[in-house]
PDB file of N, CA and C in Angstrom:
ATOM      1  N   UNK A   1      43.574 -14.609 -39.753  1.00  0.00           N
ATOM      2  CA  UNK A   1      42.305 -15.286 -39.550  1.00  0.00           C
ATOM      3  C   UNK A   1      41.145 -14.405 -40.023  1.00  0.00           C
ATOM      4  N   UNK A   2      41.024 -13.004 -39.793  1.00  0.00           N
ATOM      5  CA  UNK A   2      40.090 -12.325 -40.345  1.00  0.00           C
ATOM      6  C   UNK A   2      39.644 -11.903 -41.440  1.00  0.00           C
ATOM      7  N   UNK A   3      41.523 -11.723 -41.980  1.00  0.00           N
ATOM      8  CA  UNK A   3      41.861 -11.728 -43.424  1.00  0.00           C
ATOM      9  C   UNK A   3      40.993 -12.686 -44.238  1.00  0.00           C
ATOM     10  N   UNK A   4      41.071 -13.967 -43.519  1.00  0.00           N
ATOM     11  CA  UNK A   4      40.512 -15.325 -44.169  1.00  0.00           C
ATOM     12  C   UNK A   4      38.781 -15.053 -44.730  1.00  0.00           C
ATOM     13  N   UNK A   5      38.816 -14.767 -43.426  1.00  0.00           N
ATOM     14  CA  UNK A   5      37.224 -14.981 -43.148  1.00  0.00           C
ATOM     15  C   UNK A   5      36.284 -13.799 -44.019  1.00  0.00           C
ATOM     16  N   UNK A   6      37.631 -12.460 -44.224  1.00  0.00           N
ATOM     17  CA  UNK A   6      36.628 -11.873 -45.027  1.00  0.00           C
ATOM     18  C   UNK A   6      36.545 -12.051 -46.049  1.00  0.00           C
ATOM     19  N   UNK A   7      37.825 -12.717 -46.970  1.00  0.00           N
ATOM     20  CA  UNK A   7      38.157 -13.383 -48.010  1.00  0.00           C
ATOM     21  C   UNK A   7      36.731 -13.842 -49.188  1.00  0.00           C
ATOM     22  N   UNK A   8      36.489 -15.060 -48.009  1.00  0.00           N
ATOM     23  CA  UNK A   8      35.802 -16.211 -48.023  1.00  0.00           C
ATOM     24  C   UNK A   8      34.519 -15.668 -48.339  1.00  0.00           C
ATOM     25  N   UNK A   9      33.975 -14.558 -46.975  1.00  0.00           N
ATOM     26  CA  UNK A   9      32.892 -13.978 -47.693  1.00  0.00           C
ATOM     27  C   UNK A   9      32.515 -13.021 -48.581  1.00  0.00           C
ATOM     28  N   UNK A  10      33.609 -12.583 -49.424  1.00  0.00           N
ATOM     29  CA  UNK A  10      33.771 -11.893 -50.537  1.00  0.00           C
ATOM     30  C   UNK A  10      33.413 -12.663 -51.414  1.00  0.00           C
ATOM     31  N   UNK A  11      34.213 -13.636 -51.332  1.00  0.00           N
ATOM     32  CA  UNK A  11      33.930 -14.891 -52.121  1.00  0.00           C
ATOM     33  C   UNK A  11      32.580 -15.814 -52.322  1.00  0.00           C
ATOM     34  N   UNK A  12      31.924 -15.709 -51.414  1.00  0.00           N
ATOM     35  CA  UNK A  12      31.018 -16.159 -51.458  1.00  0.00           C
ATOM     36  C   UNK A  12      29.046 -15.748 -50.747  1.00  0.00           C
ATOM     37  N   UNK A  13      29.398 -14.226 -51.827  1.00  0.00           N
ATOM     38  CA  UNK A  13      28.231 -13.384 -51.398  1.00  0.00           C
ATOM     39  C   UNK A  13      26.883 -14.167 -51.138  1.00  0.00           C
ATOM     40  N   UNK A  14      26.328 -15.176 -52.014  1.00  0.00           N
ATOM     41  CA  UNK A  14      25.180 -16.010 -51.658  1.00  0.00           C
ATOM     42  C   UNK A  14      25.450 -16.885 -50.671  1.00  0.00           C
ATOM     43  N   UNK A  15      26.372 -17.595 -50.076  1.00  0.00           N
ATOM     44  CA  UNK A  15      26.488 -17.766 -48.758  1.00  0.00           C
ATOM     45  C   UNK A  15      25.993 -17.011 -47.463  1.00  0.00           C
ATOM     46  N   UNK A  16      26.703 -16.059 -47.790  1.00  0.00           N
ATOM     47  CA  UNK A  16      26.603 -15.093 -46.724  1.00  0.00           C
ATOM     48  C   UNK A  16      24.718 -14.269 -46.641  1.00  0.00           C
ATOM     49  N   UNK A  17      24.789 -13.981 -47.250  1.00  0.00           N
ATOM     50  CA  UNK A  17      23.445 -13.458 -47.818  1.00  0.00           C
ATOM     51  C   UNK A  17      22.313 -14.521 -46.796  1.00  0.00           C
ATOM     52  N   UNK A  18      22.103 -15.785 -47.593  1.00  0.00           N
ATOM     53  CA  UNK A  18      21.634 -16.754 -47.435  1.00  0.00           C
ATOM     54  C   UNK A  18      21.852 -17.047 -45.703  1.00  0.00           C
ATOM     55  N   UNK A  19      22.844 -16.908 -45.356  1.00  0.00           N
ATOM     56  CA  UNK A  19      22.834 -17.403 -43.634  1.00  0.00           C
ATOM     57  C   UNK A  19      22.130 -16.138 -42.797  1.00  0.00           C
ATOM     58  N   UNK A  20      22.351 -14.827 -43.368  1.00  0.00           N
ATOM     59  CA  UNK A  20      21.907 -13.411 -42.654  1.00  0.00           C
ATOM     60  C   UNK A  20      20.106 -13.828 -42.959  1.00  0.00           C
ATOM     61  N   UNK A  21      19.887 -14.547 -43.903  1.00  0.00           N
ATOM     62  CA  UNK A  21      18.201 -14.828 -44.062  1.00  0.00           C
ATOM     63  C   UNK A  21      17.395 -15.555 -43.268  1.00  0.00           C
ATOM     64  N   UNK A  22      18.527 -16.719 -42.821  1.00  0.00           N
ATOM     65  CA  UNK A  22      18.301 -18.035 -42.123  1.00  0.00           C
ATOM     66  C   UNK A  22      18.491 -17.573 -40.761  1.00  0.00           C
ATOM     67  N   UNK A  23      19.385 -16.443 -40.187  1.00  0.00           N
ATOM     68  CA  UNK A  23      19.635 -16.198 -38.520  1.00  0.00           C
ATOM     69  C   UNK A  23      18.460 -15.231 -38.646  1.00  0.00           C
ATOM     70  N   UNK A  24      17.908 -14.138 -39.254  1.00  0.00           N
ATOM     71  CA  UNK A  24      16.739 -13.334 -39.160  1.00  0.00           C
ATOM     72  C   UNK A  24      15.742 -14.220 -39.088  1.00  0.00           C
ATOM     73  N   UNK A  25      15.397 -15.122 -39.579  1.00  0.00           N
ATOM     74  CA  UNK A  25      14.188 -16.015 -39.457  1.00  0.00           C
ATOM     75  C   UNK A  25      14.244 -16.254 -38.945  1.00  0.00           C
ATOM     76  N   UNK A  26      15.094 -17.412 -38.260  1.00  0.00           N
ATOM     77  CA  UNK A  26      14.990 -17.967 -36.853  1.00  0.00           C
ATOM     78  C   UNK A  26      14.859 -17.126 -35.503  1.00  0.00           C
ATOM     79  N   UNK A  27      15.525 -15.650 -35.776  1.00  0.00           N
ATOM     80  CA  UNK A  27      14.945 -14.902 -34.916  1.00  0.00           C
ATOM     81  C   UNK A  27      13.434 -14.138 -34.644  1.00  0.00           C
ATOM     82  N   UNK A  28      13.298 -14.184 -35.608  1.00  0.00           N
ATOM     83  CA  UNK A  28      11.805 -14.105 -35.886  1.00  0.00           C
ATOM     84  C   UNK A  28      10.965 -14.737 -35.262  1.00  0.00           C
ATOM     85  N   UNK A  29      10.907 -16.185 -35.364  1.00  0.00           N
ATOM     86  CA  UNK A  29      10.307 -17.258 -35.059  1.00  0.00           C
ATOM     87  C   UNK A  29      10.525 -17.402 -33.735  1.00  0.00           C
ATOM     88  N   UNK A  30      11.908 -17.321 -33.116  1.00  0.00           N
ATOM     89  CA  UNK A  30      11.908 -16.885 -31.652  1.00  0.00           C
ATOM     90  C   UNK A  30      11.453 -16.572 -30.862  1.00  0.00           C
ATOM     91  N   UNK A  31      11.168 -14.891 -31.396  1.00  0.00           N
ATOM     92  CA  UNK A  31      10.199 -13.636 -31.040  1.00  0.00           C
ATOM     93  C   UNK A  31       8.986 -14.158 -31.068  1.00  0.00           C
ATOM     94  N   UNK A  32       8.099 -15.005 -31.729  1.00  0.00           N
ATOM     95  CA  UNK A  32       6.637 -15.238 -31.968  1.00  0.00           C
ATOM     96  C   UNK A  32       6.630 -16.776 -30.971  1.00  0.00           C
ATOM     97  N   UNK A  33       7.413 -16.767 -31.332  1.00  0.00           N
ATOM     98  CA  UNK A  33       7.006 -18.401 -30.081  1.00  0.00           C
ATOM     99  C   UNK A  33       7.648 -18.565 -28.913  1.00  0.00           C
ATOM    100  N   UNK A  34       8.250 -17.839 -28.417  1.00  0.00           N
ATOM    101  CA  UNK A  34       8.549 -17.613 -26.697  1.00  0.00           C
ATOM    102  C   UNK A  34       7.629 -17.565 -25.692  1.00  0.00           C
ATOM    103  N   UNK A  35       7.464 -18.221 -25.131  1.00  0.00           N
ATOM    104  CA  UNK A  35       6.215 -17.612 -24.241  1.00  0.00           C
ATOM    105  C   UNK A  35       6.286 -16.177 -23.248  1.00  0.00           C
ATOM    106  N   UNK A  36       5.780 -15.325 -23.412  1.00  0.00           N
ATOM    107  CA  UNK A  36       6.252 -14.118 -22.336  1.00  0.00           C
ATOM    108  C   UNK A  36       5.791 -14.468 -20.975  1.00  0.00           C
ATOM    109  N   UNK A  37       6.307 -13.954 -20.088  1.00  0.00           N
ATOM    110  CA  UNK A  37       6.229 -13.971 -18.330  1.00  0.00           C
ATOM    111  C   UNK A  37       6.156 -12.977 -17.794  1.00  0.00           C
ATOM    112  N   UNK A  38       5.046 -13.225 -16.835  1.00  0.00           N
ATOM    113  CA  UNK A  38       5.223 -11.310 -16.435  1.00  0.00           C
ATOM    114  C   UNK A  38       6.173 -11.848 -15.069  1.00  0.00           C
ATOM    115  N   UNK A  39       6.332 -10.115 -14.606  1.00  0.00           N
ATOM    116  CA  UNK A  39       7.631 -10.476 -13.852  1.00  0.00           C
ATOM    117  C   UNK A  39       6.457 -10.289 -12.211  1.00  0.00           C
ATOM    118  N   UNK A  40       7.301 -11.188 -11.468  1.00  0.00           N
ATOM    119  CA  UNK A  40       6.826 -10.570  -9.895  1.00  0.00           C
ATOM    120  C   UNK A  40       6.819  -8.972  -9.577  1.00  0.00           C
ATOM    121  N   UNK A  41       5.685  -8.976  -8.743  1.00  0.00           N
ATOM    122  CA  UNK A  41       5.658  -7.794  -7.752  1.00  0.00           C
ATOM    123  C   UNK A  41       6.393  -8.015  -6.886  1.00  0.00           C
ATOM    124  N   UNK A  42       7.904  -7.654  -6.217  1.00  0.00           N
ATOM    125  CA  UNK A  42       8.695  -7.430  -5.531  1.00  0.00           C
ATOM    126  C   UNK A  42       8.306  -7.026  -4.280  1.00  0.00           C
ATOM    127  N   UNK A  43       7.892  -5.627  -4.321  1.00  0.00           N
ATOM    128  CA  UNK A  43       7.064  -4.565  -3.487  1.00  0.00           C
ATOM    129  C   UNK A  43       6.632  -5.045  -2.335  1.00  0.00           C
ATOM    130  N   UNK A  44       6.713  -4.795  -1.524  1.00  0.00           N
ATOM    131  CA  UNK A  44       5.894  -4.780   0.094  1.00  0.00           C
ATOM    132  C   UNK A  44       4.684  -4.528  -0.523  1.00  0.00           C
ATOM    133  N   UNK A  45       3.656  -5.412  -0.174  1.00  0.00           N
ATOM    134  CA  UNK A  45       2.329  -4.857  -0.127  1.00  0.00           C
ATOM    135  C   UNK A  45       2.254  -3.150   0.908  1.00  0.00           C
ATOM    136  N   UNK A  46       1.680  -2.172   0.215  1.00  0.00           N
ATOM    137  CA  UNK A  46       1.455  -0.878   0.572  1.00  0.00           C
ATOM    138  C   UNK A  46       0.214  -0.465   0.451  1.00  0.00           C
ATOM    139  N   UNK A  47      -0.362   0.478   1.720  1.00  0.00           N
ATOM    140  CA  UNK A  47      -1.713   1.499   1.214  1.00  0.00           C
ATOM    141  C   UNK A  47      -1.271   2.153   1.257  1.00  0.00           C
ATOM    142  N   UNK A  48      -1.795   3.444   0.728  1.00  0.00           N
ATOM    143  CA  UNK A  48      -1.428   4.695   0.598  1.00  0.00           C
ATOM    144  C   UNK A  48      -2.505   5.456   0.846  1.00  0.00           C
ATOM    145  N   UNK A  49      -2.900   6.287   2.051  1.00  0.00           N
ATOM    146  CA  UNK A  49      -3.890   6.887   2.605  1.00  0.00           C
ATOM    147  C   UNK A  49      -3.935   8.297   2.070  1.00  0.00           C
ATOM    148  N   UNK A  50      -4.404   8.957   1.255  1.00  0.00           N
ATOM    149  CA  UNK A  50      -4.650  10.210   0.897  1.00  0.00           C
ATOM    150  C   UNK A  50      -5.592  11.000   1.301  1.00  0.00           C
ATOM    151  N   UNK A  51      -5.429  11.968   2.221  1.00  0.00           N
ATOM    152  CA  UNK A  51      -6.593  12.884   2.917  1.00  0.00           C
ATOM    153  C   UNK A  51      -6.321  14.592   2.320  1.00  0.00           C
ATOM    154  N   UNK A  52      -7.869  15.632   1.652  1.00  0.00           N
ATOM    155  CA  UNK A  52      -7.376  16.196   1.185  1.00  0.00           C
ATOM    156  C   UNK A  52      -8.169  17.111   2.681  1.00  0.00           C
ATOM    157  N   UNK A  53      -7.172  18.403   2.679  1.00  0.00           N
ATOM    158  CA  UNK A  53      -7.744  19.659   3.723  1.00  0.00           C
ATOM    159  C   UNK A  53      -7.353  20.716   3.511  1.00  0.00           C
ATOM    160  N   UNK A  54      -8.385  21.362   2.302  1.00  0.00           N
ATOM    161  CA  UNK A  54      -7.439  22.354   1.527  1.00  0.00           C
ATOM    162  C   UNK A  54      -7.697  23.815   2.348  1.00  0.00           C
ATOM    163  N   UNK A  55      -6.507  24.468   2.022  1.00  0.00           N
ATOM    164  CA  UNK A  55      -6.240  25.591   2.408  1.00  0.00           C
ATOM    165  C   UNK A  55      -5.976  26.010   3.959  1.00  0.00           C
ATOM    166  N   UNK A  56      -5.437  24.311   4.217  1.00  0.00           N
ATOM    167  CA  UNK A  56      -4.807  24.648   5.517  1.00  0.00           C
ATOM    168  C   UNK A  56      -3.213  24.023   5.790  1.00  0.00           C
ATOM    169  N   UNK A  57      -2.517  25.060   6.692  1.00  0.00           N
ATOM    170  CA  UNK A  57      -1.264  25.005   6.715  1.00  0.00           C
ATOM    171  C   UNK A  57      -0.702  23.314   7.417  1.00  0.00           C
ATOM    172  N   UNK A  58       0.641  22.872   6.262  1.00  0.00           N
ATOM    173  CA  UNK A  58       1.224  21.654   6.779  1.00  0.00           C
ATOM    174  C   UNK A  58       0.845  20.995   8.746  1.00  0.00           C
ATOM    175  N   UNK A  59       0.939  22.171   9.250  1.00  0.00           N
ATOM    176  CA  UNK A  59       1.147  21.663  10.745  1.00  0.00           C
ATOM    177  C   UNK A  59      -0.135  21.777  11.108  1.00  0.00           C
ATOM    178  N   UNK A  60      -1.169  22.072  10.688  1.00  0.00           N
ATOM    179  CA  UNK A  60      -2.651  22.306  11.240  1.00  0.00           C
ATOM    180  C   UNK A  60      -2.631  20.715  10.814  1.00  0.00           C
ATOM    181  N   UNK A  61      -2.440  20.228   8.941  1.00  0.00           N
ATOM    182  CA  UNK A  61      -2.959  19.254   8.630  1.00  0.00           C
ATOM    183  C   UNK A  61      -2.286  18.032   9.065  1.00  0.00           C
ATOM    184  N   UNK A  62      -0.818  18.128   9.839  1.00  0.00           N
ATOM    185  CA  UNK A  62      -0.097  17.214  10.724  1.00  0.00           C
ATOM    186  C   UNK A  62      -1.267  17.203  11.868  1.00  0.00           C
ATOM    187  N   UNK A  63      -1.674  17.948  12.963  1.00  0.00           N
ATOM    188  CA  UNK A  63      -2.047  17.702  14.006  1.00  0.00           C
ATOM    189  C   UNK A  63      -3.227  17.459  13.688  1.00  0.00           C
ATOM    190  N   UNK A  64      -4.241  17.124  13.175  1.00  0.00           N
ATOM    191  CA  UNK A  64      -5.479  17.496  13.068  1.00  0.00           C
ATOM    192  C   UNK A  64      -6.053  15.886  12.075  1.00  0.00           C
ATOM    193  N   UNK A  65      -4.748  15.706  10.996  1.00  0.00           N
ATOM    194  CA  UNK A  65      -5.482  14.863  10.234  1.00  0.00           C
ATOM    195  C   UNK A  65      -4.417  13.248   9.742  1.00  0.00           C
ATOM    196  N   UNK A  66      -2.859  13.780  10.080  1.00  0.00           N
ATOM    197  CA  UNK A  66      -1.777  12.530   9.838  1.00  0.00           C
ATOM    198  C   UNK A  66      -1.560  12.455  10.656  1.00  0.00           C
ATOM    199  N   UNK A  67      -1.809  12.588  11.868  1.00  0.00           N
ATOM    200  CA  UNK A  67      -1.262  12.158  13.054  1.00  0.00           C
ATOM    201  C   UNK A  67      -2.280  11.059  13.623  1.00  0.00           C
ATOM    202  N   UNK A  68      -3.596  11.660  13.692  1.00  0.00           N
ATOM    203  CA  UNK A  68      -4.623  10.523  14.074  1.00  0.00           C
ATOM    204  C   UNK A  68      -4.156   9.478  13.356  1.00  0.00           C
ATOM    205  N   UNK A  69      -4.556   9.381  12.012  1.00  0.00           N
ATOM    206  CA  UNK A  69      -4.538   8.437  11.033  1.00  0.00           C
ATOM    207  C   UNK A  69      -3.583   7.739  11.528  1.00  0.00           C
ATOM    208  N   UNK A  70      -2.324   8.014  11.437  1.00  0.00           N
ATOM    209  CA  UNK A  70      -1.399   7.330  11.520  1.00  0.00           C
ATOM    210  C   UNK A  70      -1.214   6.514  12.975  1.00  0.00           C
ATOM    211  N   UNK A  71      -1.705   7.054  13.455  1.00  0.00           N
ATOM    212  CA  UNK A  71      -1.517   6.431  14.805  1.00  0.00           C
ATOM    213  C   UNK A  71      -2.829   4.920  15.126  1.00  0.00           C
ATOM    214  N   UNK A  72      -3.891   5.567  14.693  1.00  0.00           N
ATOM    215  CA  UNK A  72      -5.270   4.588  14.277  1.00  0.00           C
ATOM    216  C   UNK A  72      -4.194   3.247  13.505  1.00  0.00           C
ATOM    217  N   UNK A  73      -3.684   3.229  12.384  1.00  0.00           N
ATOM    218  CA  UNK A  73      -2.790   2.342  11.766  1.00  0.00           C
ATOM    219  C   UNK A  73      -1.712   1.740  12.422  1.00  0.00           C
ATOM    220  N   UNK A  74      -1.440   2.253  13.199  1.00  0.00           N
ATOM    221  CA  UNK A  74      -0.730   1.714  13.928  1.00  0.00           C
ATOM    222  C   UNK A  74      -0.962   0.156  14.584  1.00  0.00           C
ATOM    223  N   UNK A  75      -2.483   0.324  14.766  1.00  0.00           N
ATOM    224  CA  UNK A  75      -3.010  -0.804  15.240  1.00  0.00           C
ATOM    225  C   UNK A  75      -3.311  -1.742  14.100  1.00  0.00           C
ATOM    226  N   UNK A  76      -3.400  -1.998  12.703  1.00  0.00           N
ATOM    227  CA  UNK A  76      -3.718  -2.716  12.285  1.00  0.00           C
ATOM    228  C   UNK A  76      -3.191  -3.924  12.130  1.00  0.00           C
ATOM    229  N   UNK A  77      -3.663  -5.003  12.156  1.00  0.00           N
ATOM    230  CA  UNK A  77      -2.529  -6.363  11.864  1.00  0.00           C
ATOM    231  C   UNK A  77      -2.174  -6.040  10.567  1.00  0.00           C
ATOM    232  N   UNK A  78      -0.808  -7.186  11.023  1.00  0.00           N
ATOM    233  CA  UNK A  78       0.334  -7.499  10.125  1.00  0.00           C
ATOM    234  C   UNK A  78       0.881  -6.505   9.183  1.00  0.00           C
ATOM    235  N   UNK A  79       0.421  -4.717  10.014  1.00  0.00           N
ATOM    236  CA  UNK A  79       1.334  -3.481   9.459  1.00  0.00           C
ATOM    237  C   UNK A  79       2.476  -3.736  10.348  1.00  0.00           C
ATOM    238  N   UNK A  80       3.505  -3.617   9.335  1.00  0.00           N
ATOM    239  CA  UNK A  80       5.009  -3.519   9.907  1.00  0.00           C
ATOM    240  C   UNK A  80       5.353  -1.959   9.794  1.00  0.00           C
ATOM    241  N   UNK A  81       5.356  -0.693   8.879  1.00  0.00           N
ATOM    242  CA  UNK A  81       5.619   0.416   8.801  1.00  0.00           C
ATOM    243  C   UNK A  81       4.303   0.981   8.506  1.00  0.00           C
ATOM    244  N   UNK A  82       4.345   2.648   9.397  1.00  0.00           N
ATOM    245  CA  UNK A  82       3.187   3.192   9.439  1.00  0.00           C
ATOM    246  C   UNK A  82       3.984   5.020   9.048  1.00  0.00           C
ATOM    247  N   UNK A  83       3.737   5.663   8.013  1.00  0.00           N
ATOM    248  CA  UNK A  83       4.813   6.208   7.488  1.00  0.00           C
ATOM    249  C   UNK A  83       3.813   7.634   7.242  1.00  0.00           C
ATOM    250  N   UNK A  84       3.798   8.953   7.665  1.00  0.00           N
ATOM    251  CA  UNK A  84       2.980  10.149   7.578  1.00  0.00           C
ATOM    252  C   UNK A  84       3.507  11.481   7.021  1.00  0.00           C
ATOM    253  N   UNK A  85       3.087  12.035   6.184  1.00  0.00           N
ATOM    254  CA  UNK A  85       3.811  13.266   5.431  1.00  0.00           C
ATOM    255  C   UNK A  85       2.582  13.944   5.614  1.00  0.00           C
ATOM    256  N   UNK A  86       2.701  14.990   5.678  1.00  0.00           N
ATOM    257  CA  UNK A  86       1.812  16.530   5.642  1.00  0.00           C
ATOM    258  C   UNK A  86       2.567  17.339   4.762  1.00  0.00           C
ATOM    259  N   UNK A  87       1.296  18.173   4.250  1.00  0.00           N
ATOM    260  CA  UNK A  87       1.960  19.111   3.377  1.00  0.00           C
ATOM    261  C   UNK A  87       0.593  20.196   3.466  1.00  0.00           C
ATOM    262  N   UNK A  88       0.726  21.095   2.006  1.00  0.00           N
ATOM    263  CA  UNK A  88      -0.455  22.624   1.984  1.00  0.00           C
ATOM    264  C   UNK A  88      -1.432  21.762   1.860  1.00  0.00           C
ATOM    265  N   UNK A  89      -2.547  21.133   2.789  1.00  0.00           N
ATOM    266  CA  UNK A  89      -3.792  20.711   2.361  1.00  0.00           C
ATOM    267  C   UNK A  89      -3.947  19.952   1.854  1.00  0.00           C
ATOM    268  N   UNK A  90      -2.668  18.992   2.082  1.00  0.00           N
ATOM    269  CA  UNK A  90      -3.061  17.395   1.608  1.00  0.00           C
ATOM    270  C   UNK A  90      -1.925  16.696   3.074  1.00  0.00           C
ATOM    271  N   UNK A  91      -2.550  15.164   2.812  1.00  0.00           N
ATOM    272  CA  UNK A  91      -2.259  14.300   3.612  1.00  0.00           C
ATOM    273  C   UNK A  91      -2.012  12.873   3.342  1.00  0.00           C
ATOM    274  N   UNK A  92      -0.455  12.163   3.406  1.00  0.00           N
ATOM    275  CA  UNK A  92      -0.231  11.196   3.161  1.00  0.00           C
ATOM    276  C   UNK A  92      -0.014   9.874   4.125  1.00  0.00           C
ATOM    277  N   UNK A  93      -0.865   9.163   4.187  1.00  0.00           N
ATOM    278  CA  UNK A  93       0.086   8.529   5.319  1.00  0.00           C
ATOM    279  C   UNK A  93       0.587   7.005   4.631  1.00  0.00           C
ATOM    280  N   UNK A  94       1.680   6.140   4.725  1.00  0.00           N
ATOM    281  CA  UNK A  94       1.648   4.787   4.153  1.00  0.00           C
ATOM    282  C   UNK A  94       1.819   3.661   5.283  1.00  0.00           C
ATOM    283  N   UNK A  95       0.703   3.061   4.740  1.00  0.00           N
ATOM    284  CA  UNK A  95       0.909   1.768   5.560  1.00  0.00           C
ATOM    285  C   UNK A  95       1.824   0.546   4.798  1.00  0.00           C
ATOM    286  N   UNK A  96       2.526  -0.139   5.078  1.00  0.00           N
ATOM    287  CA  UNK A  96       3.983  -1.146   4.884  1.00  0.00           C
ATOM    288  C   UNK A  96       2.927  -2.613   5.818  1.00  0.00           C
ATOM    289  N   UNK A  97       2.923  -3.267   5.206  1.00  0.00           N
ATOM    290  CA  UNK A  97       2.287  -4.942   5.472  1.00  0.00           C
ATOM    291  C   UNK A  97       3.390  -5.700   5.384  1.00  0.00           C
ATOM    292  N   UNK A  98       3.751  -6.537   6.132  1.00  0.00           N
ATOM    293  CA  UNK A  98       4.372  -7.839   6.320  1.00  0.00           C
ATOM    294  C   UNK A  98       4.341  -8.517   4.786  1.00  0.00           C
ATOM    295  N   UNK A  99       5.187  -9.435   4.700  1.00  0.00           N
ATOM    296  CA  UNK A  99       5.382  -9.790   3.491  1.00  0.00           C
ATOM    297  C   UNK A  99       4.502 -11.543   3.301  1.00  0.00           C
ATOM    298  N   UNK A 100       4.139 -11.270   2.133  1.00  0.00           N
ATOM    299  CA  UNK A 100       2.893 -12.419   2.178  1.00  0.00           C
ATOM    300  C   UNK A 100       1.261 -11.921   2.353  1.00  0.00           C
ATOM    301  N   UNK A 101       0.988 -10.603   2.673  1.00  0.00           N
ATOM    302  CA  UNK A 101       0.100  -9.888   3.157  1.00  0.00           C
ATOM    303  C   UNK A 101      -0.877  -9.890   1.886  1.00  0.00           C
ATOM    304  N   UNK A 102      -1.591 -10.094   1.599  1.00  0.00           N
ATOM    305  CA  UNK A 102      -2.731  -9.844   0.210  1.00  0.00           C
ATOM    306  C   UNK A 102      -3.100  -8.414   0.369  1.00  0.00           C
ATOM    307  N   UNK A 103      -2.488  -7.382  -0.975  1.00  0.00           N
ATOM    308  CA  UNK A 103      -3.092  -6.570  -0.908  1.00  0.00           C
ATOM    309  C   UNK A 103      -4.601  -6.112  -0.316  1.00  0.00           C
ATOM    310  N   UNK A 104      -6.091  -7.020  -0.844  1.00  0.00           N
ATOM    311  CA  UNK A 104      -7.178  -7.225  -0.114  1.00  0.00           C
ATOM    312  C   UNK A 104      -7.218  -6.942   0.993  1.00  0.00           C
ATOM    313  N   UNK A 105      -7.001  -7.890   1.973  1.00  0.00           N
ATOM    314  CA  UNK A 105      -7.258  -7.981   3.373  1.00  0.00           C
ATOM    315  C   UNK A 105      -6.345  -6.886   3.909  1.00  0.00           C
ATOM    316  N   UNK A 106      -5.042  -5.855   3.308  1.00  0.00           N
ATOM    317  CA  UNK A 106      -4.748  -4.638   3.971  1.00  0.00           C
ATOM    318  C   UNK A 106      -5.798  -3.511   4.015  1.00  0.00           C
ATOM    319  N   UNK A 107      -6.494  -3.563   2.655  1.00  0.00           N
ATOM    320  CA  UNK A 107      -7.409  -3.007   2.438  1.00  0.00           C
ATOM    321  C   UNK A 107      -8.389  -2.593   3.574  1.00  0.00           C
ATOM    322  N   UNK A 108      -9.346  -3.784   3.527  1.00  0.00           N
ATOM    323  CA  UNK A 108     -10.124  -4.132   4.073  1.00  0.00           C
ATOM    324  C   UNK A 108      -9.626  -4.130   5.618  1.00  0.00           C
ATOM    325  N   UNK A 109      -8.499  -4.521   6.192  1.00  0.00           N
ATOM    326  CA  UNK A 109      -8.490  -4.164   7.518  1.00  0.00           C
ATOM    327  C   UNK A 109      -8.317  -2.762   7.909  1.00  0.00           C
ATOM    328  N   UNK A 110      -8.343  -1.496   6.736  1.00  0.00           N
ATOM    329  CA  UNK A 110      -7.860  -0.254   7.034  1.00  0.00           C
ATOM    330  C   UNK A 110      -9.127   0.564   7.064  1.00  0.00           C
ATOM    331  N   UNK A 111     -10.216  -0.143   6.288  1.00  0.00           N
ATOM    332  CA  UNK A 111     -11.567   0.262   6.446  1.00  0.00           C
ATOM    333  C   UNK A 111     -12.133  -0.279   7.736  1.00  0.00           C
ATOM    334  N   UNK A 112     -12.025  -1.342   8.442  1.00  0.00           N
ATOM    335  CA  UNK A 112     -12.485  -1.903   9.350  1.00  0.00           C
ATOM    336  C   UNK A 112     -11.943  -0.828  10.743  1.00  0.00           C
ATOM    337  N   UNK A 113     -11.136  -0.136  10.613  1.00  0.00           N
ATOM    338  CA  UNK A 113     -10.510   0.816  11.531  1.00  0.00           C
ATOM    339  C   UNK A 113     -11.515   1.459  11.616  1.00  0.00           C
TER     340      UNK A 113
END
């Protein structure tokens, strides 16, 4: 069968030629007239609280500056996870929103704190 087939297109180089012209074009044309889609945000709506306190040690900037925070967040509506890292003089804390949550109004309820 392969034998055949390569036969055939030995045999018939402008055939072949001619169809490799006709599948590139049409792919072409493909490419330009598809409509693209962007894809969903998956993601939990998230803030990400960044506090800087430089030149002081992880556990000063735990007690002093991610611990409040985090605990203040605690209270906000429709936070489901309230998530705190310390490190040399910086401070992370993440807030996790319920799903359906508009980025916006997490916002805005974290300033309203």
């Amino acid at each position: 069968m392969l034998n055949r087939l390569i036969d055939w297109s030995a045999r018939n180089l402008f055939m072949v030629l001619l169809s490799t012209v006709f599948v590139a074009a049409a792919g072409v044309y493909a490419l330009l007239t598809t409509p693209l889609d962007a894809l969903p945000d998956l993601s939990d709506p998230q803030v990400i609280i960044y506090t800087e306190y430089p030149g002081q040690a992880p556990q000063v900037v735990e007690d002093q500056v991610t611990y409040p925070l985090a605990t203040a967040m605690l209270s906000v509506p429709k936070s489901r996870v309230v998530r705190g890292f310390s490190f040399f003089g910086a401070s992370f804390v993440y807030v996790i929103f319920e799903d359906g949550t508009e980025l916006r109004y997490s916002r805005t309820r974290e300033r309203a704190q």
